[in-house]
C-alpha atoms as a PDB file:
ATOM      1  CA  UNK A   1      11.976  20.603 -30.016  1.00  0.00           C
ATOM      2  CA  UNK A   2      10.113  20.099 -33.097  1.00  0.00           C
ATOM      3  CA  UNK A   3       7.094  17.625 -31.438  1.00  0.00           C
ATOM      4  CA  UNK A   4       5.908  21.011 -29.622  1.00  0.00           C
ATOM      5  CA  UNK A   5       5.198  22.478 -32.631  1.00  0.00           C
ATOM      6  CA  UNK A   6       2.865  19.464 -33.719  1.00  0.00           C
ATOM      7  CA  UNK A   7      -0.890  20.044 -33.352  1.00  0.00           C
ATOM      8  CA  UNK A   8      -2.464  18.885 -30.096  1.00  0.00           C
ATOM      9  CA  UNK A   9      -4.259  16.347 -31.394  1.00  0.00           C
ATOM     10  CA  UNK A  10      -1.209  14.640 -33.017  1.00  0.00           C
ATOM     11  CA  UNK A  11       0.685  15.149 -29.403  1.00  0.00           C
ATOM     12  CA  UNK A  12      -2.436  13.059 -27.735  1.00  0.00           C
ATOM     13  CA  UNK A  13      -2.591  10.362 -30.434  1.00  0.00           C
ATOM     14  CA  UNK A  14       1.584   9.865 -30.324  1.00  0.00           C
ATOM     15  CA  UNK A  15       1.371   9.896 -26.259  1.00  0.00           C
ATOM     16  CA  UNK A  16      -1.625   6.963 -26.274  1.00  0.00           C
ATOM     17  CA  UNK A  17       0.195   4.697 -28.896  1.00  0.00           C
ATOM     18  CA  UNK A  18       3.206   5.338 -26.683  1.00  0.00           C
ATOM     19  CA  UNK A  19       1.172   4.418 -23.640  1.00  0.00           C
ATOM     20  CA  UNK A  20      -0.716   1.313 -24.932  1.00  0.00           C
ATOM     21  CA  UNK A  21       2.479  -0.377 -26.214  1.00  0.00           C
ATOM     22  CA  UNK A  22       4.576   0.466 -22.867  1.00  0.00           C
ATOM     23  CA  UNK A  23       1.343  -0.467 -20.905  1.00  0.00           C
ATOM     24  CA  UNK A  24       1.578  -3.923 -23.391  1.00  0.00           C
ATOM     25  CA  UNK A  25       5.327  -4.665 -22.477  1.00  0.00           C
ATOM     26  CA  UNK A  26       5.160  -3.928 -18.602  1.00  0.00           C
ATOM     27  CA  UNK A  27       1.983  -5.968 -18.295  1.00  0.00           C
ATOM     28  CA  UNK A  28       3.577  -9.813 -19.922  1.00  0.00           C
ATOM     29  CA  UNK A  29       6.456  -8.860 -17.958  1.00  0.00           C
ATOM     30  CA  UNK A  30       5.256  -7.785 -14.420  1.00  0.00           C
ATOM     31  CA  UNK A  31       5.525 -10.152 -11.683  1.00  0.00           C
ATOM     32  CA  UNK A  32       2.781  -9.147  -9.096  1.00  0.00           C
ATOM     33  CA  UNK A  33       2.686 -10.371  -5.854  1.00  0.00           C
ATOM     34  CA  UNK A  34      -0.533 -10.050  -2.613  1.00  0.00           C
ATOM     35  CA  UNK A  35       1.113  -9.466   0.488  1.00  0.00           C
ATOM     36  CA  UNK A  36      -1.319 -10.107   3.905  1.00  0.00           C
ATOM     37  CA  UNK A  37      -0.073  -8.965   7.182  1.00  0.00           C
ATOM     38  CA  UNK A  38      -2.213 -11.555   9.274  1.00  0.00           C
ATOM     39  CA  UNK A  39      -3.550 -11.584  12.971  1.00  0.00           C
ATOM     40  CA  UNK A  40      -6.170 -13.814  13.741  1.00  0.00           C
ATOM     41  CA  UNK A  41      -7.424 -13.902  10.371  1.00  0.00           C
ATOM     42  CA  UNK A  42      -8.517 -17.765  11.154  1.00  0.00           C
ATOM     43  CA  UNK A  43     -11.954 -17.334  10.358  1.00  0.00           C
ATOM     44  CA  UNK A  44     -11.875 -15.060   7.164  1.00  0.00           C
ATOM     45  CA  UNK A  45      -8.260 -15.626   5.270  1.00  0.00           C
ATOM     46  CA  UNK A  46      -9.936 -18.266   3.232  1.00  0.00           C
ATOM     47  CA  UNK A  47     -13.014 -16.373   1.636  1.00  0.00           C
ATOM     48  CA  UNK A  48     -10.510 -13.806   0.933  1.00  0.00           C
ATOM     49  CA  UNK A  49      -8.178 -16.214  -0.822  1.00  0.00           C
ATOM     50  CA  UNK A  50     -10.589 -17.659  -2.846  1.00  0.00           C
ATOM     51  CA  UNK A  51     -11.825 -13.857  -4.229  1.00  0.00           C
ATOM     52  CA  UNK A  52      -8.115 -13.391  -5.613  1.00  0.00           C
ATOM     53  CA  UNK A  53      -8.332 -13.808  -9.643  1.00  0.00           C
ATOM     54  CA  UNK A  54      -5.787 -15.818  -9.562  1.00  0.00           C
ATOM     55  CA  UNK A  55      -5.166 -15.622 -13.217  1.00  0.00           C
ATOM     56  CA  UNK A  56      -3.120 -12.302 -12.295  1.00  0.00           C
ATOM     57  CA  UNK A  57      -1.778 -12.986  -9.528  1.00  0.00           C
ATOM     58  CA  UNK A  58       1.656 -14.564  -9.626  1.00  0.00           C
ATOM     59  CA  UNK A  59       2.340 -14.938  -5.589  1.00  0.00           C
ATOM     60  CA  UNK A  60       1.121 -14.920  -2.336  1.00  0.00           C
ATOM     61  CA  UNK A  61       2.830 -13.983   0.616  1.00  0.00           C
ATOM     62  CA  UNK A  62       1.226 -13.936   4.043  1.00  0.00           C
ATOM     63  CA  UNK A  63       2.846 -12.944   7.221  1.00  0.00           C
ATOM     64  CA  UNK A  64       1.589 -14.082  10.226  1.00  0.00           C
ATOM     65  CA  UNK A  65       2.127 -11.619  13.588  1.00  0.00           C
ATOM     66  CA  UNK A  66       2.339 -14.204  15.954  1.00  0.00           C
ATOM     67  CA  UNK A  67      -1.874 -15.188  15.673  1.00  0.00           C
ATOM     68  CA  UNK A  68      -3.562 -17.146  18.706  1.00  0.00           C
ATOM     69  CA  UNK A  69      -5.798 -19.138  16.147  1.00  0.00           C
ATOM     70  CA  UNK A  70      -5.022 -21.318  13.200  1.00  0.00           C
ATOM     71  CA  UNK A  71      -4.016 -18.614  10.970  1.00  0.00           C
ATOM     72  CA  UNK A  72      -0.744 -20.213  10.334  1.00  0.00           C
ATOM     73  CA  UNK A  73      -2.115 -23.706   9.457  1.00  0.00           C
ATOM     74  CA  UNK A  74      -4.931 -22.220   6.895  1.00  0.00           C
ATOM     75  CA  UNK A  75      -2.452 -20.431   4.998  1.00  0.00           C
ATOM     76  CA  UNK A  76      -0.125 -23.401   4.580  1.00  0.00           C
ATOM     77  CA  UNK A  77      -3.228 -25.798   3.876  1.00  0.00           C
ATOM     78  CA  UNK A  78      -3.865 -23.245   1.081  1.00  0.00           C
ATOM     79  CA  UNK A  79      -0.955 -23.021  -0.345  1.00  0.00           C
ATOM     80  CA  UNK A  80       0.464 -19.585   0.437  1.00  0.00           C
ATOM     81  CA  UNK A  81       3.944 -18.563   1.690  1.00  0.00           C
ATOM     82  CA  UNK A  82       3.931 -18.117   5.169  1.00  0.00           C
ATOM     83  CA  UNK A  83       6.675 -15.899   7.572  1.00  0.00           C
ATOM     84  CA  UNK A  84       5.684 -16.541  11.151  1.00  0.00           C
ATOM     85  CA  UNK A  85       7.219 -13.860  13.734  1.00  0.00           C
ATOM     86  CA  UNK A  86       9.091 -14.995  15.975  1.00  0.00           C
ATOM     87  CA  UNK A  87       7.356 -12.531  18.551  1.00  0.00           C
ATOM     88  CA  UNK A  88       3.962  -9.891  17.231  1.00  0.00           C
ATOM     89  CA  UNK A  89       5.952  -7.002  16.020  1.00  0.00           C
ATOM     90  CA  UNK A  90       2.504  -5.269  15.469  1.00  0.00           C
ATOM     91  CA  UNK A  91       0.557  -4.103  12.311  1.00  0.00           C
ATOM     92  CA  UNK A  92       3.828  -1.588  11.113  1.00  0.00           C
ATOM     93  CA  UNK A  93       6.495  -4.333  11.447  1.00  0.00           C
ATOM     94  CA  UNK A  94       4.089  -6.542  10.166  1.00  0.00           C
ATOM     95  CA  UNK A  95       4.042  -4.765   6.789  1.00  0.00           C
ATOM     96  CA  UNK A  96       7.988  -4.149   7.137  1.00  0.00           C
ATOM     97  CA  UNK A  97       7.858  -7.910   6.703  1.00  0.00           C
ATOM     98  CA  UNK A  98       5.703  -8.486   4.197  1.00  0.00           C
ATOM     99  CA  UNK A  99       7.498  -5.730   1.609  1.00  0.00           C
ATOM    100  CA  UNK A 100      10.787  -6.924   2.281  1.00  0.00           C
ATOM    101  CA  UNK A 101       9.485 -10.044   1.723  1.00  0.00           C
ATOM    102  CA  UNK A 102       7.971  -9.343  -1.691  1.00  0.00           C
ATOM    103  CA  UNK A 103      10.790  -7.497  -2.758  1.00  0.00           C
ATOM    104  CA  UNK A 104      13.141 -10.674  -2.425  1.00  0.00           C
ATOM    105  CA  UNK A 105      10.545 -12.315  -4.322  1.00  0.00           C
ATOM    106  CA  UNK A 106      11.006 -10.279  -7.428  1.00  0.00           C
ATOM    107  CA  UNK A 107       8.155  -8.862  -7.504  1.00  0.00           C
ATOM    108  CA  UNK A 108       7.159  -5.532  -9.830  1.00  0.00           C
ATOM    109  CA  UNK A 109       3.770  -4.355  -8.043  1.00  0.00           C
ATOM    110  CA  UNK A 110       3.245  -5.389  -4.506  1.00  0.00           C
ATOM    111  CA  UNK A 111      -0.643  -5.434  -3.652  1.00  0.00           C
ATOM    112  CA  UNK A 112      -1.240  -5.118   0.154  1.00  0.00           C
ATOM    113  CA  UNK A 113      -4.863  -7.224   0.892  1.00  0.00           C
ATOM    114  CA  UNK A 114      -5.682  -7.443   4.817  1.00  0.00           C
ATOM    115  CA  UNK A 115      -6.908 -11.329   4.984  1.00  0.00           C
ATOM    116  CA  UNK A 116      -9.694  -9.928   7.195  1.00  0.00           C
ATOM    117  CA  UNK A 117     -12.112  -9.842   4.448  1.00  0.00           C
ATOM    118  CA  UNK A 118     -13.013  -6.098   4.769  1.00  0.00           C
ATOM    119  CA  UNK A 119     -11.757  -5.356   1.339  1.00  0.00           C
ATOM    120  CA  UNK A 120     -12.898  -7.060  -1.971  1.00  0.00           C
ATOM    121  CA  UNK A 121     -10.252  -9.033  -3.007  1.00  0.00           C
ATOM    122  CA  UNK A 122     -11.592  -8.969  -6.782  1.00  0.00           C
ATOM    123  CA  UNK A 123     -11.142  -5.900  -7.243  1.00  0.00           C
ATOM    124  CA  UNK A 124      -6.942  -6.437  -7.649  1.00  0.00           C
ATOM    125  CA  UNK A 125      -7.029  -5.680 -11.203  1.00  0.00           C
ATOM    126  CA  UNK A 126      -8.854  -2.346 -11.182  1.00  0.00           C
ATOM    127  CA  UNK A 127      -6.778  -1.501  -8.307  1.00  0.00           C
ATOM    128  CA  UNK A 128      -3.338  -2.063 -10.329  1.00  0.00           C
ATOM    129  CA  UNK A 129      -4.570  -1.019 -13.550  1.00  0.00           C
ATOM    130  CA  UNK A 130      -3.151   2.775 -13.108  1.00  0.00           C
ATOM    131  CA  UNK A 131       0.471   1.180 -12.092  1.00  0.00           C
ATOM    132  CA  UNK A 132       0.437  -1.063 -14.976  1.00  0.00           C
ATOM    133  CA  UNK A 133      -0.950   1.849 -17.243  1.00  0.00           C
ATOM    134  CA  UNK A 134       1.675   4.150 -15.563  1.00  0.00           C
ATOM    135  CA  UNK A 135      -0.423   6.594 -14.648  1.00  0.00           C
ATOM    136  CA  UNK A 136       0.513   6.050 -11.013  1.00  0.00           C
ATOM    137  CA  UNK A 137       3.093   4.606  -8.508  1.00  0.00           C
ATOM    138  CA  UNK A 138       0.939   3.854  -5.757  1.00  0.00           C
ATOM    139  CA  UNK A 139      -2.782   2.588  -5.907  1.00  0.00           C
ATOM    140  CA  UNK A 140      -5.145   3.440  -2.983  1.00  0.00           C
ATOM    141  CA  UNK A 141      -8.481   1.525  -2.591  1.00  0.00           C
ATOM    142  CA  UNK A 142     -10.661   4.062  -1.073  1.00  0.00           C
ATOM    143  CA  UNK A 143     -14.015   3.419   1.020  1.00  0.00           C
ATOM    144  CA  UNK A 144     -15.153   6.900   0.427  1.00  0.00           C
ATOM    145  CA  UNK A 145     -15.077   6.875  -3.684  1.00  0.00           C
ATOM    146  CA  UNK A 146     -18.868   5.623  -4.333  1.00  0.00           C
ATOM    147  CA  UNK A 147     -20.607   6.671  -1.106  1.00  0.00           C
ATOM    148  CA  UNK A 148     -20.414   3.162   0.397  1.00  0.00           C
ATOM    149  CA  UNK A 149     -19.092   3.565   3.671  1.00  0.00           C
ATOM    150  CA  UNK A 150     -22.080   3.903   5.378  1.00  0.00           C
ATOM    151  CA  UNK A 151     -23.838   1.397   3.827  1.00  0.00           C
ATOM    152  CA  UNK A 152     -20.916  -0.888   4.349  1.00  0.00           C
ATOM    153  CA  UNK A 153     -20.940  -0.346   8.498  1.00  0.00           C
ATOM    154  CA  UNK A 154     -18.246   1.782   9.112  1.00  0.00           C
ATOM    155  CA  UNK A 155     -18.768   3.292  12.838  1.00  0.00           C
ATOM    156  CA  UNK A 156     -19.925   7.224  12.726  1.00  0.00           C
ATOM    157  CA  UNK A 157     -16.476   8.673  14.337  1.00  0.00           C
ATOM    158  CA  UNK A 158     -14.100   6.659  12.307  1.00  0.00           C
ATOM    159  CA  UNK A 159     -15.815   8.244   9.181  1.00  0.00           C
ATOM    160  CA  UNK A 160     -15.275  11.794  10.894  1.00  0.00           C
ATOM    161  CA  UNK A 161     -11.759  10.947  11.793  1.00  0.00           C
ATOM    162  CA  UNK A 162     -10.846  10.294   8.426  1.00  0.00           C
ATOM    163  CA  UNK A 163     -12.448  12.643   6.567  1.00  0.00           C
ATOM    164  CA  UNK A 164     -10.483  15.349   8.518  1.00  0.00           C
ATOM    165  CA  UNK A 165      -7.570  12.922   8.525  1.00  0.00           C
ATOM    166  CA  UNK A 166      -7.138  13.183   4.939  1.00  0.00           C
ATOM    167  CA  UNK A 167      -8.167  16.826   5.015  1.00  0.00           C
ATOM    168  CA  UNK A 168      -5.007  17.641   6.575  1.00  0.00           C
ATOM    169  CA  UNK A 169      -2.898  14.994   4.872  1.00  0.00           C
ATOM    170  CA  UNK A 170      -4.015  16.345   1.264  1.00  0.00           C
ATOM    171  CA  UNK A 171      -3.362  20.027   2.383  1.00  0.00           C
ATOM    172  CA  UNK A 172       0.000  19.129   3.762  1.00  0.00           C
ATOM    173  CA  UNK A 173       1.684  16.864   1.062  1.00  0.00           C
ATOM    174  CA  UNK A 174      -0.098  18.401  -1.974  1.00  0.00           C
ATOM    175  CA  UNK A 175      -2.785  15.487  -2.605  1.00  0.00           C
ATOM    176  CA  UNK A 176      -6.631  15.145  -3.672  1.00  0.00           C
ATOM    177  CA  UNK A 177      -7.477  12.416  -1.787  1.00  0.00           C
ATOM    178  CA  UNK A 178     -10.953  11.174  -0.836  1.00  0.00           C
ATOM    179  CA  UNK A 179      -9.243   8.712   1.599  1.00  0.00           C
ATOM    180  CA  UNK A 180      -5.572   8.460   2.827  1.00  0.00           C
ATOM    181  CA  UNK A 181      -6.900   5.605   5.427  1.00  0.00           C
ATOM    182  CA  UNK A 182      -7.214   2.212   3.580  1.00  0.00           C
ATOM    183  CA  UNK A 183      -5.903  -1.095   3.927  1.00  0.00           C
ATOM    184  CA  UNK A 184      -6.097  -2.105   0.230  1.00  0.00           C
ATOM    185  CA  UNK A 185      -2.828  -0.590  -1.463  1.00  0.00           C
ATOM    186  CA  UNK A 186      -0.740  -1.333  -4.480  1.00  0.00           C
ATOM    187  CA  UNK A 187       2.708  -0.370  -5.227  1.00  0.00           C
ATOM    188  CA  UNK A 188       5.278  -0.351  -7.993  1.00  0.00           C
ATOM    189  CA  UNK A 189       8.491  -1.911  -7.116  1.00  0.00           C
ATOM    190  CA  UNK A 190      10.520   0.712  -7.363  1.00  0.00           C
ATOM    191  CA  UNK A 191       8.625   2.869  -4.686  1.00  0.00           C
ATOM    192  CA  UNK A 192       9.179   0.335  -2.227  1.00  0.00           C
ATOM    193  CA  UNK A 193      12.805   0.169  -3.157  1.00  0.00           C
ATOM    194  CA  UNK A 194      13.545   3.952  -2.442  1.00  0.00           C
ATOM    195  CA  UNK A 195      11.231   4.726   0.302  1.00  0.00           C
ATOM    196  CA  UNK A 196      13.059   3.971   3.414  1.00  0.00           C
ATOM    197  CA  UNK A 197      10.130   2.074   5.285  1.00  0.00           C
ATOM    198  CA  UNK A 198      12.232   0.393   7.671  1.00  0.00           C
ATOM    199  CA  UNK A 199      12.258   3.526   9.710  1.00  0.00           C
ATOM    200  CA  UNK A 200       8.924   3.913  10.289  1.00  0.00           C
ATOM    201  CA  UNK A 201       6.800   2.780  13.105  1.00  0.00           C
ATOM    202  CA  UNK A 202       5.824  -0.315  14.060  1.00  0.00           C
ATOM    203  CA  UNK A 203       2.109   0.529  14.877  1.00  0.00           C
ATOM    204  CA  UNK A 204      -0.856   1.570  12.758  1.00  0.00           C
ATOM    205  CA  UNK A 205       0.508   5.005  11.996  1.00  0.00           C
ATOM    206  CA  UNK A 206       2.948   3.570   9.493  1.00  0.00           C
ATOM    207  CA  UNK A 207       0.388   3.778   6.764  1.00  0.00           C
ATOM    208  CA  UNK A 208       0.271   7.551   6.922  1.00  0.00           C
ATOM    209  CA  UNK A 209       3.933   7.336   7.205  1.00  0.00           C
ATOM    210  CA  UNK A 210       4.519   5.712   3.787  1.00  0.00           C
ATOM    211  CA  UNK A 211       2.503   8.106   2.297  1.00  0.00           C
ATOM    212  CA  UNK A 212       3.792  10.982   3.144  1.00  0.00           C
ATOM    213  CA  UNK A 213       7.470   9.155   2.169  1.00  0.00           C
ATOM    214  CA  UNK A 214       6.144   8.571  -1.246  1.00  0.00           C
ATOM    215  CA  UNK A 215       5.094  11.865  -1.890  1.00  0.00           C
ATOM    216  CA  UNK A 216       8.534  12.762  -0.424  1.00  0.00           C
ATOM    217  CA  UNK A 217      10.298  10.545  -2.747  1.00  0.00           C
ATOM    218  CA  UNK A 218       8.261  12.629  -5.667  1.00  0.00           C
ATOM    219  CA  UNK A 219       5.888   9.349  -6.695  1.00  0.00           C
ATOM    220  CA  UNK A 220       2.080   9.984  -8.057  1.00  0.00           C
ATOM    221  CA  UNK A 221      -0.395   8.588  -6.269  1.00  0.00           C
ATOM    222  CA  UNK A 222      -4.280   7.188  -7.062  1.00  0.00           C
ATOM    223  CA  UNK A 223      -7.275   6.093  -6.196  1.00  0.00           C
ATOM    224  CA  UNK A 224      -9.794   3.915  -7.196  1.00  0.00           C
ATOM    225  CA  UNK A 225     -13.329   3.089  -5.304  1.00  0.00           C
ATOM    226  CA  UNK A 226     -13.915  -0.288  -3.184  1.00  0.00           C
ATOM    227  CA  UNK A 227     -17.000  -1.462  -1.140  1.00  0.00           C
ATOM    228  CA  UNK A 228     -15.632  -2.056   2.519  1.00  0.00           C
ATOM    229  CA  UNK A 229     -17.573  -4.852   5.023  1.00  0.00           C
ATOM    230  CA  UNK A 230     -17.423  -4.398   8.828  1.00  0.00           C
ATOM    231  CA  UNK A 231     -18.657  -7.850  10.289  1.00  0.00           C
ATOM    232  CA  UNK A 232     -17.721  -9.255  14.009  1.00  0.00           C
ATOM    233  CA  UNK A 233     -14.557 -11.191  12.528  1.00  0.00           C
ATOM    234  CA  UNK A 234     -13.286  -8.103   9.906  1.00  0.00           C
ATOM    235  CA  UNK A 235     -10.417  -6.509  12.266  1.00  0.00           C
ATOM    236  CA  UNK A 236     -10.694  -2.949  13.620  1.00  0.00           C
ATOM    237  CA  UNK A 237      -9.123  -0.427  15.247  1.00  0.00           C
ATOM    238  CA  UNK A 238     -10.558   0.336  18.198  1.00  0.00           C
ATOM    239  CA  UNK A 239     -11.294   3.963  20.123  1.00  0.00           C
ATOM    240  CA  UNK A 240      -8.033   4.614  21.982  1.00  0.00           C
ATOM    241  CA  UNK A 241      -6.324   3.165  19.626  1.00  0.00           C
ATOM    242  CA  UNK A 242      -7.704   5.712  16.904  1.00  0.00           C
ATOM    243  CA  UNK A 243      -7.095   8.451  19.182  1.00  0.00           C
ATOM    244  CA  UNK A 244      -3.360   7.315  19.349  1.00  0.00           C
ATOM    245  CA  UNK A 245      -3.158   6.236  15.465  1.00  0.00           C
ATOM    246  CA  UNK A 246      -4.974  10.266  14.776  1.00  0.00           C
ATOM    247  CA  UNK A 247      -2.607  12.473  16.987  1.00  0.00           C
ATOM    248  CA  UNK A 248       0.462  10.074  14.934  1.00  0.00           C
ATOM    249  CA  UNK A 249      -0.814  10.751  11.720  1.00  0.00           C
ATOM    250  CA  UNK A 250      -0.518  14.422  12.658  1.00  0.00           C
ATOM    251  CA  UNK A 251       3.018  14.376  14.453  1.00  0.00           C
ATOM    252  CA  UNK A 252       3.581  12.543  10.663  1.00  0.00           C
ATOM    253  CA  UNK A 253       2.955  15.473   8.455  1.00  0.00           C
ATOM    254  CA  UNK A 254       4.777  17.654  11.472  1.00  0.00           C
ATOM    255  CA  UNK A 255       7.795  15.845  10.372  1.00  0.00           C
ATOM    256  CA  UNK A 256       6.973  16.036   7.265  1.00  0.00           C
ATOM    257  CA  UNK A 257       6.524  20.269   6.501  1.00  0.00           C
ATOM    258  CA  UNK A 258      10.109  20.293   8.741  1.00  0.00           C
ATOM    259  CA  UNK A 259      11.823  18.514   6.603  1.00  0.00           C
ATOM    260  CA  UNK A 260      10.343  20.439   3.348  1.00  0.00           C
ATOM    261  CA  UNK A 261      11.088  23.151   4.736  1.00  0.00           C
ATOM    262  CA  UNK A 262      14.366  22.656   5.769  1.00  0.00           C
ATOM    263  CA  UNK A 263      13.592  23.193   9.261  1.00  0.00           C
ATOM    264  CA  UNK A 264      15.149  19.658  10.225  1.00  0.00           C
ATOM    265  CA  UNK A 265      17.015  16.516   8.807  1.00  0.00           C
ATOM    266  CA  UNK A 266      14.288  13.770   9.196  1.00  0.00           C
ATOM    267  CA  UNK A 267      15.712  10.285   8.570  1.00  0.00           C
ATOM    268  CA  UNK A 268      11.652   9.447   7.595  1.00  0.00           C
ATOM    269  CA  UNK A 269      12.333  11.790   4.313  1.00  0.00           C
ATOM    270  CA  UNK A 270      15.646  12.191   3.601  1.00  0.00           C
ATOM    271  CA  UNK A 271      17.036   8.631   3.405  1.00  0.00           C
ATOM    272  CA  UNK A 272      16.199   5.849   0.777  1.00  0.00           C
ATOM    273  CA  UNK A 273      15.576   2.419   1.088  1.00  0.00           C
ATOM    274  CA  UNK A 274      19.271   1.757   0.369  1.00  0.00           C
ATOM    275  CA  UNK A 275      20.806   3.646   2.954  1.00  0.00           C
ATOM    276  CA  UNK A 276      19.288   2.050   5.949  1.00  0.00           C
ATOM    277  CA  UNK A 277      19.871  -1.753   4.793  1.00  0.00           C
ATOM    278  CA  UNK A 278      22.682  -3.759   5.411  1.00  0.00           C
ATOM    279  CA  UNK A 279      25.292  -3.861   1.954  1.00  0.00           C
ATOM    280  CA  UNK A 280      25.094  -8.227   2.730  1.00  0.00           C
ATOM    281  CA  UNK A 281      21.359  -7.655   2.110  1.00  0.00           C
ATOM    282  CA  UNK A 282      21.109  -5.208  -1.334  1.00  0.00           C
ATOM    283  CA  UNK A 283      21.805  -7.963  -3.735  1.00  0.00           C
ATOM    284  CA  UNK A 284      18.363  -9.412  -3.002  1.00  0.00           C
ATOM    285  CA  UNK A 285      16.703  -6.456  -2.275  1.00  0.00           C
ATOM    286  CA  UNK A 286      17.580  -3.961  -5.188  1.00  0.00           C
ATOM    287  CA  UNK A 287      17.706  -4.707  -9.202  1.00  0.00           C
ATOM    288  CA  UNK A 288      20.529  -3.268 -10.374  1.00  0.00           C
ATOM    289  CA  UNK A 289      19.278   0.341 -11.522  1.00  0.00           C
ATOM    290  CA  UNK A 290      18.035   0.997  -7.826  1.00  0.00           C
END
């Protein structure tokens, strides 16, 4: 009780010392790991390997979705930790993979980097620089921050599909987004540990699904600015498939005011991570405080 009667300035000096030395501690001890969910990522998963600063980065982990090129036998050549899928489980149970993956793997911030070469793999540290800070819980690399898009090729209705994509994701869940749509994300552990991703789809949607589950869950979210490259080999999404991956995203935050207000018991938003795994799986899963 007695700190609120210090003067402001004393508050703001106390909070920053507090913040540098936690920032100091959590930064020698974090363990971060790049997750890839790969698909015929042949021809650019080595430029984007080679942009990682590798100084910071403690792991690798790429999972491959059942690729028809040599995907598989880059990533090993390289070095990285390779899952292969048995059979494609698509760009959602791709992910699944990938987190439960990283989570075995002890890791404290999970950095999701498609190995398509669209996103700027140095940019890693800016990108985890809030988590590590803890300022935020989840890191969002957005296309938008910077006015780049354009300049970086991306195609006329994607931009107006996710502009009023996010529109209606920030007005639903409370957020200030300038993109909700990216494939360059960061977590802290302990997000991925209580959201219950599992449940979530196995297609593109589940992006916008994890999300809204974070927000659920009562994380923070950020964003910093990347440059984005659309090139022949970078992977996209194409027309129907946005048209699916748009009316999902909206069905999403559907779900999402019914369960806020108590309108129905969505599994999506009222579980955790916990309840949906099996108990012979939680030891290597969860630290102990999860």
């Amino acid at each position: 009780m007695a700190r609120a009667n210090l003067p402001a300035q004393v508050i703001v000096v106390y909070y920053s010392l507090f913040t540098i030395r936690n920032s100091h501690v959590r930064t020698m001890k974090e363990h971060i790991v790049v997750i890839m969910p790969a698909y015929n990522a042949a021809r650019t998963l080595e430029r984007t390997y080679r942009d990682l600063p590798m100084d910071l980065v403690d792991k690798i982990i790429l999972v491959d979705d059942v690729s028809q090129d040599e995907t598989v036998e880059i990533a090993r050549q390289l070095g990285i930790k390779t899952v292969v899928h048995v059979q494609n489980r698509g760009y959602g149970g791709n992910q699944k993979t990938c987190y439960l993956e990283a989570l075995k793997d002890s890791a404290d911030i999970v950095v999701m980097l498609h190995p398509d070469y669209q996103y700027d793999s140095t940019l890693v540290p800016d990108l985890i620089a809030p988590i590590q800070r803890g300022e935020a819980d989840m890191m969002l690399g957005s296309r938008f921050l910077g006015g780049q898009v354009r300049t970086g090729g991306m195609p006329l209705y994607k931009i107006f599909a996710n502009r009023f994509l996010t529109l209606c994701e920030n007005l639903v869940l409370g957020l200030r987004l300038s993109e909700a749509h990216t494939g360059f994300r960061a977590y802290r552990r302990e997000v991925l540990e209580t959201i219950p991703f599992l449940l979530n789809s196995d297609d593109f949607v589940f992006d916008s699904e994890v999300i809204a589950q974070t927000v659920a869950c009562g994380f923070r979210i950020g964003e910093i600015g990347v440059p984005t490259r659309y090139f022949e080999e970078a992977s996209s999404v194409n027309f129907r498939r946005s048209v699916v991956y748009g009316f999902s995203t909206l069905w999403t935050l559907v779900k999402f005011l019914a369960h806020k207000w108590g309108l129905a018991e969505v599994p999506q938003f009222s579980k955790r991570l916990r309840d949906v795994v099996s108990r012979y799986h939680r030891t290597e899963l969860f630290r102990e405080n999860a």
